[in-house]
Protein backbone atom coordinates (compact mmCIF):
# COMPACT_ATOMS: atom_id res chain seq x y z
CA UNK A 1 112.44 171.77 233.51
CA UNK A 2 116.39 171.41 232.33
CA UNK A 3 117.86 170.88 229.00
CA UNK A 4 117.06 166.37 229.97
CA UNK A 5 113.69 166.65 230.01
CA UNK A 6 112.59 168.81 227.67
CA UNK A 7 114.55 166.08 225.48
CA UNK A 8 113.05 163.51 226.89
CA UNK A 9 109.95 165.22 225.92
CA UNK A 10 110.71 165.25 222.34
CA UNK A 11 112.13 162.03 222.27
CA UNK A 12 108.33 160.82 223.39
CA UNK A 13 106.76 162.43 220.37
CA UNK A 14 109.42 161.48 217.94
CA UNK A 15 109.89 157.86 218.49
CA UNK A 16 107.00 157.41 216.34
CA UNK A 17 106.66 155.50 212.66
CA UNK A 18 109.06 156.13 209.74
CA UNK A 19 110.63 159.60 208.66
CA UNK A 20 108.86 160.62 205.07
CA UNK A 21 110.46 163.87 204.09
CA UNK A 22 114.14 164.70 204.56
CA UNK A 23 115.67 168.35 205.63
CA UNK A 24 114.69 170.88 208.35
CA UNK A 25 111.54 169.16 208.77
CA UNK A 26 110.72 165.50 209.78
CA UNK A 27 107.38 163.37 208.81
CA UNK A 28 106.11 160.69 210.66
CA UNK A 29 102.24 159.17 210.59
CA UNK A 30 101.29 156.55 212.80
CA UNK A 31 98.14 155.31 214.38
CA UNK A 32 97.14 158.26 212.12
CA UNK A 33 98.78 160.84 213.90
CA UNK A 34 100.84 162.78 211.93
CA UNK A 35 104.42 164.56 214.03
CA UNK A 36 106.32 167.64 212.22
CA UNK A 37 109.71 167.54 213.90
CA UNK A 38 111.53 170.81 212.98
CA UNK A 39 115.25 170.53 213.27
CA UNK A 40 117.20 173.19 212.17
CA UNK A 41 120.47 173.87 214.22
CA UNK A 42 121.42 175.89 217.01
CA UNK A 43 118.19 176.88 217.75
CA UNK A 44 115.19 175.69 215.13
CA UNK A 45 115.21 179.76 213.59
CA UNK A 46 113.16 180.30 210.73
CA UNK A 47 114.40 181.20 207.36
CA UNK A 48 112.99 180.72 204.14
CA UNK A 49 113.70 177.17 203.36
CA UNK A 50 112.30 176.04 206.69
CA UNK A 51 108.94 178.03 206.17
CA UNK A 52 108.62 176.24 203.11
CA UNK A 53 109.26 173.19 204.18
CA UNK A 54 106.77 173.20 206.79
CA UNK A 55 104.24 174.44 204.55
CA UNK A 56 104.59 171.45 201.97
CA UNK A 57 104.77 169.12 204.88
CA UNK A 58 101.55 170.35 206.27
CA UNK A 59 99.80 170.68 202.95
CA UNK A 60 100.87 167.11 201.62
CA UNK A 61 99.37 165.51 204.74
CA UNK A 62 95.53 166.99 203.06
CA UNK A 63 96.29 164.37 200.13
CA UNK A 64 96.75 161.46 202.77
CA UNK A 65 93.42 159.49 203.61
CA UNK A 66 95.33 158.19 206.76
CA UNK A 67 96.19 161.14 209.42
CA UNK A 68 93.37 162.13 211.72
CA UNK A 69 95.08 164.61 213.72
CA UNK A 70 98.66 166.36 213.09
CA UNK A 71 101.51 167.04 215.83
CA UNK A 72 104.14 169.98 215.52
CA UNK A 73 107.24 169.97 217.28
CA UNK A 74 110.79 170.23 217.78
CA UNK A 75 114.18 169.11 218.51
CA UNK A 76 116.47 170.33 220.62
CA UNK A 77 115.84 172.40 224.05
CA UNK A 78 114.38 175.25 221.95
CA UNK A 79 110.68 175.13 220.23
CA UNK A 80 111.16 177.51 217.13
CA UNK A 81 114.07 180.59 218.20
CA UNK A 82 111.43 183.13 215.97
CA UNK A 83 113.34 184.27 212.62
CA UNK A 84 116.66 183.98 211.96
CA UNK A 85 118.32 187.93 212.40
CA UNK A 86 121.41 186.87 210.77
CA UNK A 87 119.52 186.31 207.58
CA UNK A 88 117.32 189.16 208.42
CA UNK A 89 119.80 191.75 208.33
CA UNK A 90 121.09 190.28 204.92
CA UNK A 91 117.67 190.94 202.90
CA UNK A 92 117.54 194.45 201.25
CA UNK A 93 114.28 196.20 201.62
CA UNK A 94 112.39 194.16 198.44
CA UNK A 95 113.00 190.99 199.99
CA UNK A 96 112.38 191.79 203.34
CA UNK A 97 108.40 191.53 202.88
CA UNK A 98 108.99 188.69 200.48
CA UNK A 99 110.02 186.69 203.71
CA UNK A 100 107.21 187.83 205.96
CA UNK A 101 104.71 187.43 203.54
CA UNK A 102 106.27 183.74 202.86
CA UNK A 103 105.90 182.83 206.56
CA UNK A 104 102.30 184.64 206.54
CA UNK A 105 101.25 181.88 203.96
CA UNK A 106 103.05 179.04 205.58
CA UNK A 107 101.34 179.63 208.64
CA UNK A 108 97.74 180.19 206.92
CA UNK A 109 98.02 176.74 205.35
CA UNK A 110 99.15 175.27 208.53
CA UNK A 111 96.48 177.00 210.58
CA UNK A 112 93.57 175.74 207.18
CA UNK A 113 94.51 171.90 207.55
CA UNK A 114 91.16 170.22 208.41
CA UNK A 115 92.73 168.58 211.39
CA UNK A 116 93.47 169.14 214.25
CA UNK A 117 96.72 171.04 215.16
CA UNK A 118 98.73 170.98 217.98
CA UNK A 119 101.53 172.51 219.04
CA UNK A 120 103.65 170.25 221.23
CA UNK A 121 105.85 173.19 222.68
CA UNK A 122 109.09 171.85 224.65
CA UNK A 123 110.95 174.70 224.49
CA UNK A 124 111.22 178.76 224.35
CA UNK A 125 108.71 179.49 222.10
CA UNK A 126 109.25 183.74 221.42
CA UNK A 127 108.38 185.73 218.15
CA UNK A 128 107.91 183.62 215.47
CA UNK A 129 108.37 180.37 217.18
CA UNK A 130 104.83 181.75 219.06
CA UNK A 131 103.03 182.74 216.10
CA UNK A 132 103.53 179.23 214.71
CA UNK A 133 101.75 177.40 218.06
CA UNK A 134 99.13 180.10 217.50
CA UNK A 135 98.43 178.66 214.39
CA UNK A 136 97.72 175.55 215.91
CA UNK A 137 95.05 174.69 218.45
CA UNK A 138 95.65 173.72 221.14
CA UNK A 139 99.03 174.43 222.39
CA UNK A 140 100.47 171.64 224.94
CA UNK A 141 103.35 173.51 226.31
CA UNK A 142 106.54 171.78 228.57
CA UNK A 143 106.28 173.58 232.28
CA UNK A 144 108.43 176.52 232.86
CA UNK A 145 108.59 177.10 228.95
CA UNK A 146 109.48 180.51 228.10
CA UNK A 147 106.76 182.44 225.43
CA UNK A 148 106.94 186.00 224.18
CA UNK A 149 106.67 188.13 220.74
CA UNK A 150 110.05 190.45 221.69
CA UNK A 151 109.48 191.72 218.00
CA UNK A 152 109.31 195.42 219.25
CA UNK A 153 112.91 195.25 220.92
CA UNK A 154 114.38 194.69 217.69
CA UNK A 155 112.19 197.68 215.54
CA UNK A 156 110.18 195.07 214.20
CA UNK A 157 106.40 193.52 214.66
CA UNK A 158 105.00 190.54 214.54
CA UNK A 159 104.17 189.64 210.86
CA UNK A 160 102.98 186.35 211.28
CA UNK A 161 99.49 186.40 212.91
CA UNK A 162 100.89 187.07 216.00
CA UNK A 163 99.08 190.33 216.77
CA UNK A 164 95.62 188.83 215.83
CA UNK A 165 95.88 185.14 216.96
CA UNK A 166 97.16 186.72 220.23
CA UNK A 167 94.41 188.33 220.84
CA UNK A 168 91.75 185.21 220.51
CA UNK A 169 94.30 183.63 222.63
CA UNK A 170 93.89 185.80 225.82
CA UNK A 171 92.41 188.75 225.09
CA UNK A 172 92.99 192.62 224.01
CA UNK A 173 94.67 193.70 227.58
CA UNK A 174 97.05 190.85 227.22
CA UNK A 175 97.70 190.98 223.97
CA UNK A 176 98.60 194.76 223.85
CA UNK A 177 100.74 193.97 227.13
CA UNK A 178 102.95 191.57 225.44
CA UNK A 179 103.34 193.58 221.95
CA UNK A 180 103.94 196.66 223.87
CA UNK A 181 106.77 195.28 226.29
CA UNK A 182 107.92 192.83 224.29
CA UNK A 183 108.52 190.99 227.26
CA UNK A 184 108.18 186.73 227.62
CA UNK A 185 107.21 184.87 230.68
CA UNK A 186 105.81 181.25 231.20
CA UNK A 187 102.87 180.10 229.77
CA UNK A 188 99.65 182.13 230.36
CA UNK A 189 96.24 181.74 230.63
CA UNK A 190 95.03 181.28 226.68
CA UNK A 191 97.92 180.79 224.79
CA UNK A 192 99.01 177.22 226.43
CA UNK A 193 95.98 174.75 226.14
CA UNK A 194 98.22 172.69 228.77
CA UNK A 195 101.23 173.15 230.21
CA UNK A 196 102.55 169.68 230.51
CA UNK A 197 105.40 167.62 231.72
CA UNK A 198 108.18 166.09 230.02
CA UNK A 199 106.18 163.52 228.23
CA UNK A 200 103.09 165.34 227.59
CA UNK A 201 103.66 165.70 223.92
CA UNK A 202 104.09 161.62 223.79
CA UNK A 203 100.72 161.30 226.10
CA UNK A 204 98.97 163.61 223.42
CA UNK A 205 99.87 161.15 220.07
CA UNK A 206 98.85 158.53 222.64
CA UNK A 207 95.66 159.80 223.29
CA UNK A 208 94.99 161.38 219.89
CA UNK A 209 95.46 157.95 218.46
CA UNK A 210 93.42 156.10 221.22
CA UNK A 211 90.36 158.04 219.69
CA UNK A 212 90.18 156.13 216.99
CA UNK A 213 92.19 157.55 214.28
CA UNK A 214 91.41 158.59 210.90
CA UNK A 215 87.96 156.81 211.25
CA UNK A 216 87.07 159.89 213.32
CA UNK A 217 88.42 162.19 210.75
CA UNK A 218 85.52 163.93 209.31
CA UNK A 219 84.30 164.78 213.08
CA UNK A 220 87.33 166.28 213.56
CA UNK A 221 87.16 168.09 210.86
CA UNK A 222 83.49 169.33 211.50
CA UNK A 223 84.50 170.39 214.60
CA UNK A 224 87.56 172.65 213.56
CA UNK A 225 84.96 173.78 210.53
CA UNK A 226 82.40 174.81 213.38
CA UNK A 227 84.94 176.55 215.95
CA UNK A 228 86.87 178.63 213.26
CA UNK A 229 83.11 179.81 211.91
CA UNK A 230 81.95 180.98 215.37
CA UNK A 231 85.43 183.10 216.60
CA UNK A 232 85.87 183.85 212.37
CA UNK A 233 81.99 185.40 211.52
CA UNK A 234 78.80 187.52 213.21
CA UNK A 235 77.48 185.12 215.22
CA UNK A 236 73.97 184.27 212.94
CA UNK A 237 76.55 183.00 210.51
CA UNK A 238 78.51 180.71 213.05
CA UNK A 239 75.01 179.18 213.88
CA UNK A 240 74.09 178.80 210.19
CA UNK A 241 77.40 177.43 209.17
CA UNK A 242 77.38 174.94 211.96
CA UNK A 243 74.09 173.42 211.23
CA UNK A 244 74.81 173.75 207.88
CA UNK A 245 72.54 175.45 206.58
């Protein structure tokens, strides 16, 4: 997939409703599907003010009684370039775990919303830019999409769930593979839900929206209740917490 289409694939899930929150991070809601459109030039890095952004985007969408399902993507030919290491070698060592921890709550409150999440990946998606579609579910990623947590390269590790969301994702083996290495590839088994064409992100508001909407909200949201109790407790307390009792 070139530098067109994975455009072209944006373009499908951005087209949609009116913008609602200015900066590194665009708001849309229609048909009651909710697209996070991160923007932040070259290449959509994190840094501090995008973090936050995201988080009060994602958190303000809890207060709406109109978005059944939420959509997080990106501009660009890049999904999220992982932190930015310009800014990173600027913090001293007192900020530096101010920042990680910053993008450790970010991602929590994305990854609590009691929607559905997904990750409409149409670009390189590598450290950070990962452990953000691992806090979603599921992961639609653009064919030929490059994915990877190269944190060890650099002296670093993951601080952003990546080393346990990983591991639900595809397993133990896989998951040490990648941290070890620090190597990227294209999507695997487990961490991409879907790896879709160019307008697979657009298909997924489509159908997401087809389903009815926000009338089919609280299913949703018993159904992300009931999945995050089974992988999250002993299994007696899954069952329990599904039947809810």
């Amino acid at each position: 997939m070139d530098a067109a289409d994975q455009d072209r694939m944006v373009a499908a899930v951005s087209t949609m409703g009116t913008p609602t929150e200015n900066g590194y991070v665009r708001v849309k809601v229609e048909r009651a599907v909710a697209v996070l459109t991160v923007d932040r030039p070259p290449a959509n890095a994190l840094d501090r003010q995008l973090v936050d952004q995201l988080s009060r985007a994602a958190t303000s969408l809890v207060r709406r009684g109109d978005v059944g399902a939420v959509v997080i993507t990106s501009t660009r030919s890049r999904f999220i370039a992982g932190a930015d290491i310009k800014m990173l070698r600027g913090l001293d060592d007192s900020l530096f775990p101010r920042f990680v921890s910053a993008i450790q709550r970010g991602f929590d409150d994305l990854q609590r919303l009691p929607m559905p999440r997904i990750a409409a990946v149409n670009g390189p998606a590598v450290g950070g830019g990962l452990e953000l579609a691992l806090a979603c579910d599921p992961q639609f990623v653009a064919e030929g999409t490059r994915l990877g947590l190269p944190e060890v390269r650099l002296r670093l590790l993951p601080g952003a769930g990546g080393t346990q969301r990983l591991v639900e994702a595809v397993g133990k083996g896989p998951t040490l593979e990648l941290l070890y290495t620090g190597r990227g590839g294209h999507p695997r088994r487990g961490v991409a839900s879907r790896a879709s064409r160019s307008n697979g992100a657009g298909g997924t508001c489509d159908r997401l929206a087809d389903l009815g909407g926000a009338g089919r909200g609280p299913c949703r949201r018993s159904v992300r209740t009931a999945r995050s109790a089974h992988w999250c407790s002993p299994e007696p307390q899954a069952v329990s917490r599904r039947a809810g009792t």
